[in-house]
N, C-alpha and C. Protein backbone atom coordinates (compact mmCIF):
# COMPACT_ATOMS: atom_id res chain seq x y z
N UNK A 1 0.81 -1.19 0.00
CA UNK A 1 0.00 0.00 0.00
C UNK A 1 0.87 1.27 0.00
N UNK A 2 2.35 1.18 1.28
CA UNK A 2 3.13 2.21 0.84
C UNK A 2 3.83 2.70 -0.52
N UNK A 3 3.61 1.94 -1.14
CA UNK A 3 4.11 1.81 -2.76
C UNK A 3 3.49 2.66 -3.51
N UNK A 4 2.13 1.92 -3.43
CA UNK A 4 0.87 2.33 -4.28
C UNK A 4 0.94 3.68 -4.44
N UNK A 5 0.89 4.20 -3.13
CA UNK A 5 0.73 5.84 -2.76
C UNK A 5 1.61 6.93 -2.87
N UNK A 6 2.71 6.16 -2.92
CA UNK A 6 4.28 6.80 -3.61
C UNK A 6 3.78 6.82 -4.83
N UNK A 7 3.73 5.87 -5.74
CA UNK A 7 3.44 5.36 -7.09
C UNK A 7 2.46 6.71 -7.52
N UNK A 8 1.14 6.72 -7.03
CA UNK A 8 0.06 7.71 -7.04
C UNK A 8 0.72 8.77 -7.38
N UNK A 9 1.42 9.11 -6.09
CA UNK A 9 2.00 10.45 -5.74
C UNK A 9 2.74 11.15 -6.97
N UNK A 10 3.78 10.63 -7.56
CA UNK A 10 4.94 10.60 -8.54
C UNK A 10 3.85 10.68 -9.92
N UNK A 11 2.68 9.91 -10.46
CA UNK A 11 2.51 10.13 -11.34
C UNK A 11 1.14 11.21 -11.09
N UNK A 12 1.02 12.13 -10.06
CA UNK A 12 0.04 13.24 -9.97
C UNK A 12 1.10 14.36 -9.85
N UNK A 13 2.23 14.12 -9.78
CA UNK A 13 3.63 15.08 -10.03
C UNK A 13 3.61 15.39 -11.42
N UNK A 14 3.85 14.60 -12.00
CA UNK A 14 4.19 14.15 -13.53
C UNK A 14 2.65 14.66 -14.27
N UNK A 15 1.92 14.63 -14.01
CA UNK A 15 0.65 14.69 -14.52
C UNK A 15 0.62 16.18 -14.92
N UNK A 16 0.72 17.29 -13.63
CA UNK A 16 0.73 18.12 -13.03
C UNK A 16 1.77 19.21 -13.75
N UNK A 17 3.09 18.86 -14.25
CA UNK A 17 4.11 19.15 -14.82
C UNK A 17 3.29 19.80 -16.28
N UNK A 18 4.03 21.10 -16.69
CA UNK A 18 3.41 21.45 -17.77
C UNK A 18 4.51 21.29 -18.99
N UNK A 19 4.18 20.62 -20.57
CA UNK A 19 4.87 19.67 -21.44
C UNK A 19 5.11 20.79 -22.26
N UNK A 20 3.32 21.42 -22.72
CA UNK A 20 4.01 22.45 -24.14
C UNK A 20 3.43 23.73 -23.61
N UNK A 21 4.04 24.67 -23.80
CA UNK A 21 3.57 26.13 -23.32
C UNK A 21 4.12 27.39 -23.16
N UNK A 22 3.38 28.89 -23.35
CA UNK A 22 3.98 29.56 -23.87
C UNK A 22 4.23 30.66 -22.43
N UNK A 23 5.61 31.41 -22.40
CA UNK A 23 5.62 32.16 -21.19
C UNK A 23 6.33 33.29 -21.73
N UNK A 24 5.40 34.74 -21.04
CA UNK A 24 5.95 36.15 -21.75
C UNK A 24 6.64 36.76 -20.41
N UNK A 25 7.65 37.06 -21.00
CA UNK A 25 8.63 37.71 -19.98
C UNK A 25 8.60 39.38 -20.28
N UNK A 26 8.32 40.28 -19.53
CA UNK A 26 8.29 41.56 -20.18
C UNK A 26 9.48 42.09 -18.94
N UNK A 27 10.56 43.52 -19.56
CA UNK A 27 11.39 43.54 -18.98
C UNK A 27 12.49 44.63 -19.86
N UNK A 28 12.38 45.79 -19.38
CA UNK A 28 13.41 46.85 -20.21
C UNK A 28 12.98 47.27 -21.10
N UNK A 29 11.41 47.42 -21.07
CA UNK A 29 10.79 48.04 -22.71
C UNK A 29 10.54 47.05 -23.47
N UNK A 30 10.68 45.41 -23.16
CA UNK A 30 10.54 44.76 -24.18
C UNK A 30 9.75 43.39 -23.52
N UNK A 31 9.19 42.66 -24.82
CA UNK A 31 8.40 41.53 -24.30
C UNK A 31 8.50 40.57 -24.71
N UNK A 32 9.20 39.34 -24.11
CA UNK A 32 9.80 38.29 -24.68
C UNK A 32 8.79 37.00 -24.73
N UNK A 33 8.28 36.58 -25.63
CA UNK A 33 7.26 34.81 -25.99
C UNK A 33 7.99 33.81 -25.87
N UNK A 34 9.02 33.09 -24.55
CA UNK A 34 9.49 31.98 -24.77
C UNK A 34 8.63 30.75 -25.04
N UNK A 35 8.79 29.75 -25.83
CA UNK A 35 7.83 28.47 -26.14
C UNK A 35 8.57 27.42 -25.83
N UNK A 36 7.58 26.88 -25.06
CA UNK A 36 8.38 25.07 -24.58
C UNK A 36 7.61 23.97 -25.37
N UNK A 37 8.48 22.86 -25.71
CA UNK A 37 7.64 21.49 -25.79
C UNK A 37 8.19 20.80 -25.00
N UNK A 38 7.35 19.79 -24.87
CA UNK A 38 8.21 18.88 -23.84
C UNK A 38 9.03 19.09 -22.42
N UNK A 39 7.82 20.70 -21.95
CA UNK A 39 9.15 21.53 -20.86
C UNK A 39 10.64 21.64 -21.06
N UNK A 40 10.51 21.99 -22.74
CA UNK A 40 12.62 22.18 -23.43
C UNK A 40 11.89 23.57 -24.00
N UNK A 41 12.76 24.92 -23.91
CA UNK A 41 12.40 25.73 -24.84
C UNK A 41 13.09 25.51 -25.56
N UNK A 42 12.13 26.00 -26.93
CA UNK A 42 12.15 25.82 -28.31
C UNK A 42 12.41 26.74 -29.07
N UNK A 43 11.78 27.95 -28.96
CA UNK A 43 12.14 28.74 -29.16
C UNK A 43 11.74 30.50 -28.16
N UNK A 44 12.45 31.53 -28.51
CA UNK A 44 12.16 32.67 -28.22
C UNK A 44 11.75 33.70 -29.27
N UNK A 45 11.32 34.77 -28.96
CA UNK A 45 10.87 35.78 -29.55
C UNK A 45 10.61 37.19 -28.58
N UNK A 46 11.52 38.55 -29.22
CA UNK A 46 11.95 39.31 -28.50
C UNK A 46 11.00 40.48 -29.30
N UNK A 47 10.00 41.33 -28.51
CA UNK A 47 9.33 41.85 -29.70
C UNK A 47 9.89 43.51 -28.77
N UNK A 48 9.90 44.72 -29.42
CA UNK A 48 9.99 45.81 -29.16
C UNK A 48 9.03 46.37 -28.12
N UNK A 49 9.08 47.65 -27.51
CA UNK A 49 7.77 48.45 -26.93
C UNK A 49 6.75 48.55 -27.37
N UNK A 50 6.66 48.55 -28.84
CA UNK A 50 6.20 49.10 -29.69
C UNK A 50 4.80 48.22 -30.27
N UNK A 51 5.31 46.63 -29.85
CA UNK A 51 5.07 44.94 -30.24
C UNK A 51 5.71 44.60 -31.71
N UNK A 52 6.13 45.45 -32.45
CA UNK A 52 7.07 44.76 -33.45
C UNK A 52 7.86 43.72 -33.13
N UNK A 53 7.84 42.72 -33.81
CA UNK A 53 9.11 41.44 -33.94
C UNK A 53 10.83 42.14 -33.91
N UNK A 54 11.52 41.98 -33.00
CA UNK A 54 12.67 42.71 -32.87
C UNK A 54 13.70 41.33 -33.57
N UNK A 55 13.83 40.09 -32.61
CA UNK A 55 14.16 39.28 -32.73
C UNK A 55 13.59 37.69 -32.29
N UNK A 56 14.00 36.41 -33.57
CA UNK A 56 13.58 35.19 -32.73
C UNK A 56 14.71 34.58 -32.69
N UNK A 57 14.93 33.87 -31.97
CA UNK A 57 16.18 32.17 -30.90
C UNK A 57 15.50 31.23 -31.30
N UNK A 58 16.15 30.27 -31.85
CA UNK A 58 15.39 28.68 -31.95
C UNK A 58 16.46 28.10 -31.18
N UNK A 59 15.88 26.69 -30.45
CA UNK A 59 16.92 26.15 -29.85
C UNK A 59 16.80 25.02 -29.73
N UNK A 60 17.74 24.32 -29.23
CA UNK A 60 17.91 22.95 -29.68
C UNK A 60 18.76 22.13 -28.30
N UNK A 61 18.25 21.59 -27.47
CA UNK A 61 18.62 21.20 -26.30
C UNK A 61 19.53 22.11 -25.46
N UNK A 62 18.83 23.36 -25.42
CA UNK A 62 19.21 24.37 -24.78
C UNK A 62 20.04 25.22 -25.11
N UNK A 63 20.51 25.32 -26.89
CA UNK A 63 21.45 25.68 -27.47
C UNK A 63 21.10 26.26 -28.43
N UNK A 64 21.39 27.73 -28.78
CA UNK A 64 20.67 28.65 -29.67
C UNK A 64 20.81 28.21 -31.11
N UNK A 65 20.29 27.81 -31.89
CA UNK A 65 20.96 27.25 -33.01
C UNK A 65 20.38 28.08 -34.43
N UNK A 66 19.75 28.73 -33.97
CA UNK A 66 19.46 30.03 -35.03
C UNK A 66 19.01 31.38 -34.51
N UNK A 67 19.46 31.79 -35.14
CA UNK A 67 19.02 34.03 -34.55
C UNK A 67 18.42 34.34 -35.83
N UNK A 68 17.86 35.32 -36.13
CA UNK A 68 17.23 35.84 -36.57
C UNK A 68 16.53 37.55 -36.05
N UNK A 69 17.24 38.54 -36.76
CA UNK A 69 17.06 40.08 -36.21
C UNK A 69 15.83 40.46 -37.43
N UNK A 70 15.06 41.66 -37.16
CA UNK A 70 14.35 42.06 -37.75
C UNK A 70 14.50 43.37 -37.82
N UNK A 71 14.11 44.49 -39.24
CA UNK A 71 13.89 45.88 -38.99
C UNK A 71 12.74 46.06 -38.63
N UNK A 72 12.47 47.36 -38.36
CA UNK A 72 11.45 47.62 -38.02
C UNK A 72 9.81 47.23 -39.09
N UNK A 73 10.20 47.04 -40.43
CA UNK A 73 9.26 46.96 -41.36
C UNK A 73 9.10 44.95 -41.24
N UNK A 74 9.49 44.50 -40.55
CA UNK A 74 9.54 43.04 -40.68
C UNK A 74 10.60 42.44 -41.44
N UNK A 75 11.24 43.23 -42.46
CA UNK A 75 12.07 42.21 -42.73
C UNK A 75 13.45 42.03 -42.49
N UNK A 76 13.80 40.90 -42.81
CA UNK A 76 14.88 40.00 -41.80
C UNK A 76 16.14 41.05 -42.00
N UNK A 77 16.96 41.10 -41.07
CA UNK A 77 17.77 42.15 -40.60
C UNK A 77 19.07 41.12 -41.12
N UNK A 78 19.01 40.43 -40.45
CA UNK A 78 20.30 39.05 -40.09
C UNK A 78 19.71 38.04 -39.77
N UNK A 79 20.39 37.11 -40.67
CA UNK A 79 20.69 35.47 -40.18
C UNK A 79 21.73 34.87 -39.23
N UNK A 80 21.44 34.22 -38.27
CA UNK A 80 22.81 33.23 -37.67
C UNK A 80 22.21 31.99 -37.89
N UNK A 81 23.19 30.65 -38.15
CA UNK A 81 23.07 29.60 -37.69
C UNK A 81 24.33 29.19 -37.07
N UNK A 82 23.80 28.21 -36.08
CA UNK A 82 25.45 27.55 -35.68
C UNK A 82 26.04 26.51 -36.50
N UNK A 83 27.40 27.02 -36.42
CA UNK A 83 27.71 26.10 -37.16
C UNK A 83 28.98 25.15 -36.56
N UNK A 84 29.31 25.68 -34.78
CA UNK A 84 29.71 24.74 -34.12
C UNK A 84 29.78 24.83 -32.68
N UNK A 85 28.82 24.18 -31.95
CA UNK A 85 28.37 24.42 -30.69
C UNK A 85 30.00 24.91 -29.68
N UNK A 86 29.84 25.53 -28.76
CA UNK A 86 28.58 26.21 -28.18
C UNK A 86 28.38 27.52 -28.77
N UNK A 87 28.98 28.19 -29.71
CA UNK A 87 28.47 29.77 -29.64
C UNK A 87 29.31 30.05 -30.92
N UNK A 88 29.76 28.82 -32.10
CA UNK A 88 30.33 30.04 -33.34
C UNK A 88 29.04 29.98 -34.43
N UNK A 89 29.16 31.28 -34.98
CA UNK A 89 27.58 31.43 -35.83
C UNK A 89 28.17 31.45 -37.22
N UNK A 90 27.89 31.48 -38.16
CA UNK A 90 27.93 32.15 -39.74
C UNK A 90 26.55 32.98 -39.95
N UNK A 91 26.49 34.26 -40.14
CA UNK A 91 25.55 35.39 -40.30
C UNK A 91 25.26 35.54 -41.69
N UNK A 92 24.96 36.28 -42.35
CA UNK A 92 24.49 36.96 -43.21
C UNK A 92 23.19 38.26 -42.83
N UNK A 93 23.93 39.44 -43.13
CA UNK A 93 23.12 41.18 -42.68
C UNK A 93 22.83 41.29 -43.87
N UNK A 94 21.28 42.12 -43.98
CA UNK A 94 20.66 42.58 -45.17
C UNK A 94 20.49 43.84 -45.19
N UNK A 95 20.73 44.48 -46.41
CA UNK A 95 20.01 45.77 -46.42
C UNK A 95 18.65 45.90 -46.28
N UNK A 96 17.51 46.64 -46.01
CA UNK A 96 16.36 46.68 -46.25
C UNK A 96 15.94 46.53 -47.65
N UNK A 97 16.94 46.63 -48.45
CA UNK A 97 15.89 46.23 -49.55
C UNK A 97 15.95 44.93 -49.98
N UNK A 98 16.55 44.20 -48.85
CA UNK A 98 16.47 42.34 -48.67
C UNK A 98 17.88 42.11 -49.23
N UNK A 99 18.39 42.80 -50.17
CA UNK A 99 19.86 42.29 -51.04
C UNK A 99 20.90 41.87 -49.58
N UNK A 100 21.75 41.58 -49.86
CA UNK A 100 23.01 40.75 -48.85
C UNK A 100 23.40 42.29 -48.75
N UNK A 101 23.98 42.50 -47.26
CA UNK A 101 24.77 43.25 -47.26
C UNK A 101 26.10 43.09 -47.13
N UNK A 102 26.61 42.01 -45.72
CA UNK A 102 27.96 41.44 -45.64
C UNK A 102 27.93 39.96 -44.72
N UNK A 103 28.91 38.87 -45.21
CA UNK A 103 28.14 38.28 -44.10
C UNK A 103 29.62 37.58 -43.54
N UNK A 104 29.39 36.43 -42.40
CA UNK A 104 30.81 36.27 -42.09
C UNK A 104 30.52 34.82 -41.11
N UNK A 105 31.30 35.23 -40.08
CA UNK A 105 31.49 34.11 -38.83
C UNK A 105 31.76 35.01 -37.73
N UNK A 106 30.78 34.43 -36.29
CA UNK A 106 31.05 35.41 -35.73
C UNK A 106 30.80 34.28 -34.42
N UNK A 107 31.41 35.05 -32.95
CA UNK A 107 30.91 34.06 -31.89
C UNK A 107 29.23 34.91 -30.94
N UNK A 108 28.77 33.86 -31.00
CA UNK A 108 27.72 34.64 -29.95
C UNK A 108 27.96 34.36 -28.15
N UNK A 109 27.95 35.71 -27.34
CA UNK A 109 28.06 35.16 -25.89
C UNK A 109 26.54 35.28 -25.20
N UNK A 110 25.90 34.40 -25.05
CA UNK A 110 24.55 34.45 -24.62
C UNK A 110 24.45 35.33 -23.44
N UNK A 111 25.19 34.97 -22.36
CA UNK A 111 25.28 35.34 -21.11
C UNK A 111 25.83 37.12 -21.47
N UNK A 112 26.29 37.41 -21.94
CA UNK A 112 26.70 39.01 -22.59
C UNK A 112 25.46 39.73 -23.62
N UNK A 113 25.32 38.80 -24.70
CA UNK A 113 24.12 39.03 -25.22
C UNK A 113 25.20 40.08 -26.45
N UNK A 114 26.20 39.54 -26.63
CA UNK A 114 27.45 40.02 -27.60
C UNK A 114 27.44 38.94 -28.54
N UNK A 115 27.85 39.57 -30.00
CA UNK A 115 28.07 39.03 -30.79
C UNK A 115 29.69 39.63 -31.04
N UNK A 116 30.12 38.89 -31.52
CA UNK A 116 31.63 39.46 -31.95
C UNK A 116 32.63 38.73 -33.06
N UNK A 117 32.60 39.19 -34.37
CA UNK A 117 32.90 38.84 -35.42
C UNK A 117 34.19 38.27 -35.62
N UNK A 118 34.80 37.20 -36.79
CA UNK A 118 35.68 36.53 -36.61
C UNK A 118 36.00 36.39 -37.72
N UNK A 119 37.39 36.12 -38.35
CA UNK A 119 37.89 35.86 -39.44
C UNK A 119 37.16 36.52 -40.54
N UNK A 120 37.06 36.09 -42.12
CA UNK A 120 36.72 37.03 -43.09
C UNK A 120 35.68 37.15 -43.51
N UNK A 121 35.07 38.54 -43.25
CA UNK A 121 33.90 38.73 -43.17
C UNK A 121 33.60 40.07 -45.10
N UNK A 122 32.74 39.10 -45.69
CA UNK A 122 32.83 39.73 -47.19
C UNK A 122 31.56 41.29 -47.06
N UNK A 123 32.01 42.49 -47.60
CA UNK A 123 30.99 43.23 -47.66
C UNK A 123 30.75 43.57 -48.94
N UNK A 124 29.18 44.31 -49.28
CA UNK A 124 28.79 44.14 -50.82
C UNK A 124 28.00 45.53 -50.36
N UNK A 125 28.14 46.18 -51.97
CA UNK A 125 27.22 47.29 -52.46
C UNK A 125 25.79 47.00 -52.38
N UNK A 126 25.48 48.66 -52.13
CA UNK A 126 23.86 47.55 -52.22
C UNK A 126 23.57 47.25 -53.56
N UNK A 127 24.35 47.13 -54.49
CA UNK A 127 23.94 46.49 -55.84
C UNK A 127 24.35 45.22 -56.06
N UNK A 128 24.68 44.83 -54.39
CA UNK A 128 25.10 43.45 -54.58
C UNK A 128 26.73 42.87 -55.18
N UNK A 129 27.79 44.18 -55.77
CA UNK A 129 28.70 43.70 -55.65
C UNK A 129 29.66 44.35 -54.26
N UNK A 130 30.60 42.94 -54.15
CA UNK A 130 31.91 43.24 -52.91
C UNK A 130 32.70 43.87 -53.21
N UNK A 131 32.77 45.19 -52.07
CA UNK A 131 33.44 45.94 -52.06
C UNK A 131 34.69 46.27 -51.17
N UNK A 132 34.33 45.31 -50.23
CA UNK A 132 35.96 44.97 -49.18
C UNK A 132 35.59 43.53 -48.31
N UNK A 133 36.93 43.25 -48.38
CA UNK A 133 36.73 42.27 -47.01
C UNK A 133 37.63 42.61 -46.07
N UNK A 134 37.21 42.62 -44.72
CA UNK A 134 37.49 42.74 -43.45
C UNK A 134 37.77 41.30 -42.66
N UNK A 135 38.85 40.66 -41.58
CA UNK A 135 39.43 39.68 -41.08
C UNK A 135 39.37 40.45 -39.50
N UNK A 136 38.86 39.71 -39.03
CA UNK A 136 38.30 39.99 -37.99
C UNK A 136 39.21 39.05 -36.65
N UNK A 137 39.63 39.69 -35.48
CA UNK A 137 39.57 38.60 -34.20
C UNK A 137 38.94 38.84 -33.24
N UNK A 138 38.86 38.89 -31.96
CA UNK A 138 38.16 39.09 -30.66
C UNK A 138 38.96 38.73 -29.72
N UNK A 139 38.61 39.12 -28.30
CA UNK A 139 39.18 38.62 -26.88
C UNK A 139 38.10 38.56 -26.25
N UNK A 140 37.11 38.20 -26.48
CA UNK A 140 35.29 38.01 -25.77
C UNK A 140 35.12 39.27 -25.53
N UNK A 141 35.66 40.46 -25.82
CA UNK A 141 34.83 41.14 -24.94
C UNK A 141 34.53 42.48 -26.31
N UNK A 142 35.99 42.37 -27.31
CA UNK A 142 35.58 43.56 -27.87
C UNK A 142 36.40 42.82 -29.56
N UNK A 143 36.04 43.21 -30.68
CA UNK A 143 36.10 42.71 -32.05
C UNK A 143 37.32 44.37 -32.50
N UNK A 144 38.34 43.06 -33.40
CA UNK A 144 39.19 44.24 -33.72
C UNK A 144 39.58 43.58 -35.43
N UNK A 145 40.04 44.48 -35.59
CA UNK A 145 40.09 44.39 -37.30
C UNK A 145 41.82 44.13 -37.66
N UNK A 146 41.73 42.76 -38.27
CA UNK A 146 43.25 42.21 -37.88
C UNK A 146 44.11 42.39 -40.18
N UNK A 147 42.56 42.21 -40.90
CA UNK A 147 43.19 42.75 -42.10
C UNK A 147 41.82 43.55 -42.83
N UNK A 148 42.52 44.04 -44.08
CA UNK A 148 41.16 44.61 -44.84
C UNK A 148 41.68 44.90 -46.39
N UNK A 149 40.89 44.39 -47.09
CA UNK A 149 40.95 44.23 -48.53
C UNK A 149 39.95 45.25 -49.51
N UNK A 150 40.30 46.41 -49.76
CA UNK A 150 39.10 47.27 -50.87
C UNK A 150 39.47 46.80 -52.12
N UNK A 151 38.15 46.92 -52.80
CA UNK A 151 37.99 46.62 -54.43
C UNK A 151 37.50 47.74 -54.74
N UNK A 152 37.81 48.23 -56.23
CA UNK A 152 37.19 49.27 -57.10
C UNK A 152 36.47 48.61 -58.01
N UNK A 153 35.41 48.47 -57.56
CA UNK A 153 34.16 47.50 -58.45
C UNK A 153 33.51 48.23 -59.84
N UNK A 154 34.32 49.45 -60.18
CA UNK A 154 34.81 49.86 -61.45
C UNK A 154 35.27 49.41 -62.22
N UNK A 155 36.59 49.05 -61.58
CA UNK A 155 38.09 48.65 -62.49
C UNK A 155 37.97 47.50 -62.30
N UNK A 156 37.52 46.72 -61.03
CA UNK A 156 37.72 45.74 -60.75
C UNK A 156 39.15 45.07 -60.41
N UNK A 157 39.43 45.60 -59.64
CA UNK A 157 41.01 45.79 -58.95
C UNK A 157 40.89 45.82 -57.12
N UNK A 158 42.06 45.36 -56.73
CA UNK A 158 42.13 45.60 -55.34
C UNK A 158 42.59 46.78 -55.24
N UNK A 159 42.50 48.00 -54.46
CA UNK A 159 43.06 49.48 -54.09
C UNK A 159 43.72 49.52 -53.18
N UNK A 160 43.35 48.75 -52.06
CA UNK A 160 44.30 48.49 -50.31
C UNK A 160 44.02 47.25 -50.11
N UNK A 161 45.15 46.70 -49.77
CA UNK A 161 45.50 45.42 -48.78
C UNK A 161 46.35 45.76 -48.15
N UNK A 162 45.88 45.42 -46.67
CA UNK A 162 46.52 45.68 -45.18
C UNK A 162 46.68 44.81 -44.00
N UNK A 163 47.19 44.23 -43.50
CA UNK A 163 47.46 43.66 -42.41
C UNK A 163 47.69 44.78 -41.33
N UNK A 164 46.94 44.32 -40.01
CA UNK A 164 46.99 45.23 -39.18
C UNK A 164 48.24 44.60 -38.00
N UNK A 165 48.85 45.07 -37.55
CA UNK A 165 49.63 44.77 -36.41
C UNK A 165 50.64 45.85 -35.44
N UNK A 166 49.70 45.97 -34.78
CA UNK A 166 48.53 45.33 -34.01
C UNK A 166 47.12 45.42 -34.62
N UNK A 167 46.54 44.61 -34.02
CA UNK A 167 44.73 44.66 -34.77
C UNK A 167 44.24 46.11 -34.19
N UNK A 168 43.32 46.85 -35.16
CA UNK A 168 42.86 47.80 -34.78
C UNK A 168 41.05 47.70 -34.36
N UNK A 169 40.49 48.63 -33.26
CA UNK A 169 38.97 49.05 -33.27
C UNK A 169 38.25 48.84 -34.49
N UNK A 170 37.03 48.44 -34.69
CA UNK A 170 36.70 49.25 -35.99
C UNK A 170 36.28 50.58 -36.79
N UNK A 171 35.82 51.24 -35.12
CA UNK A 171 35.80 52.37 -35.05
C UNK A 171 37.07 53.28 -35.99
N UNK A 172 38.17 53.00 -34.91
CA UNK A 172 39.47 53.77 -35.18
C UNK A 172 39.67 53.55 -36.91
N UNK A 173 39.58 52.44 -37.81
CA UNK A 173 40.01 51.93 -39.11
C UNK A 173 38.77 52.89 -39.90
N UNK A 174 37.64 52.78 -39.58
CA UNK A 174 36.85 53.58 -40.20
C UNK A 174 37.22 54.89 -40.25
N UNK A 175 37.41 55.34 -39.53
CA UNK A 175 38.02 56.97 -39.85
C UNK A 175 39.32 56.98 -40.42
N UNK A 176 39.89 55.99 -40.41
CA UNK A 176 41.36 56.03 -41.55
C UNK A 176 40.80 55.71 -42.97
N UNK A 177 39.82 55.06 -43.18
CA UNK A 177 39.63 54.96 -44.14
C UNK A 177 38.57 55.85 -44.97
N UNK A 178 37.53 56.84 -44.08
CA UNK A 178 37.36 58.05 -44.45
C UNK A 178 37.97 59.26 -45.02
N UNK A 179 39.67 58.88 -43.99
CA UNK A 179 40.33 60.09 -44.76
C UNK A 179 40.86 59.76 -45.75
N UNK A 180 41.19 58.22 -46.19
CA UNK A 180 42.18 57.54 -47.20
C UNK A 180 41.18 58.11 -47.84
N UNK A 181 40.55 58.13 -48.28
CA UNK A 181 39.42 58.29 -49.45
C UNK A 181 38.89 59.80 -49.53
N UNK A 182 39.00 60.10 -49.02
CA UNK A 182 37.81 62.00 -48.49
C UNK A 182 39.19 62.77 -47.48
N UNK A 183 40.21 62.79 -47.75
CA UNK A 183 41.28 63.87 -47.57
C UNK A 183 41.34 65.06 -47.76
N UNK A 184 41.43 66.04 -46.70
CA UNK A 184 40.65 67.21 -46.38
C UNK A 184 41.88 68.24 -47.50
């Protein structure tokens, strides 16, 4: 009989336990739809103040295995998938008018909520041709620009190739390369 009632007990636990279901987290202006099956979330969805779709997380035994950013008009901002657990992605960023803008490899830190770009990352006109590539490293905390390659998608020629050493900001390289080009 002590069995039985253990037995009882354990499967009015189990019974009781909720399998598929949806829970909104609101928090900093924003309102998050996590979805479970099987009490595993599955996925997330991060919507603005506003309720626009900001961003969704799919996941996969607790492991983000796709991102997905949005503009404000709905369409897709950026792609990630993983492409080797726990946290390196391959992206692809769009312009709004959907064309590719640049895309690469990058690591995601969940717990930071940082993305931070890695090795060679290709960028394109918005007419769709590449106009530099950038080589990227990191130290988790901040992304620095280790080479960079311009094309004159005119001539169709390289104009600069650079190795950085030391790796630079990208900040700091952008304004060198404002003046390389727009010299006062």
């Amino acid at each position: 009989m002590k069995y039985l009632s253990l037995t009882f007990f354990i499967f009015l636990l189990q019974s009781c336990k909720k399998e598929n279901y949806t829970e909104l987290i609101k928090e900093n202006g924003t309102t998050t739809k996590a979805t479970y099956k099987k009490g595993r979330l599955v996925s997330s969805e991060v919507y603005d103040d506003s309720g626009k779709l900001d961003s969704k997380y799919l996941y996969n035994n607790g492991v983000v295995v796709k991102i997905y950013q949005y503009y404000p008009n709905q369409k897709v901002n950026s792609y990630s998938y993983l492409q080797k657990a726990p946290n390196h992605y391959t992206t692809k960023v769009y312009y709004k008018s959907g064309k590719i803008s640049n895309e690469g490899e990058g690591d995601f830190f969940k717990n930071k909520v940082l993305y931070l770009r890695r090795g060679p990352w290709i960028f394109y006109s918005k007419t769709g041709e590449p106009y530099a590539v950038y080589t990227f490293i990191h130290d988790s905390k901040n992304q620095y620009i280790k080479g960079e390659m311009l094309f004159d998608t005119i001539k169709k020629k390289i104009i600069r190739d650079v190795i950085f050493d030391p790796p630079v900001l990208p900040e700091k390289e952008t304004k060198e390369v404002v003046y390389l080009f727009n010299p006062k």
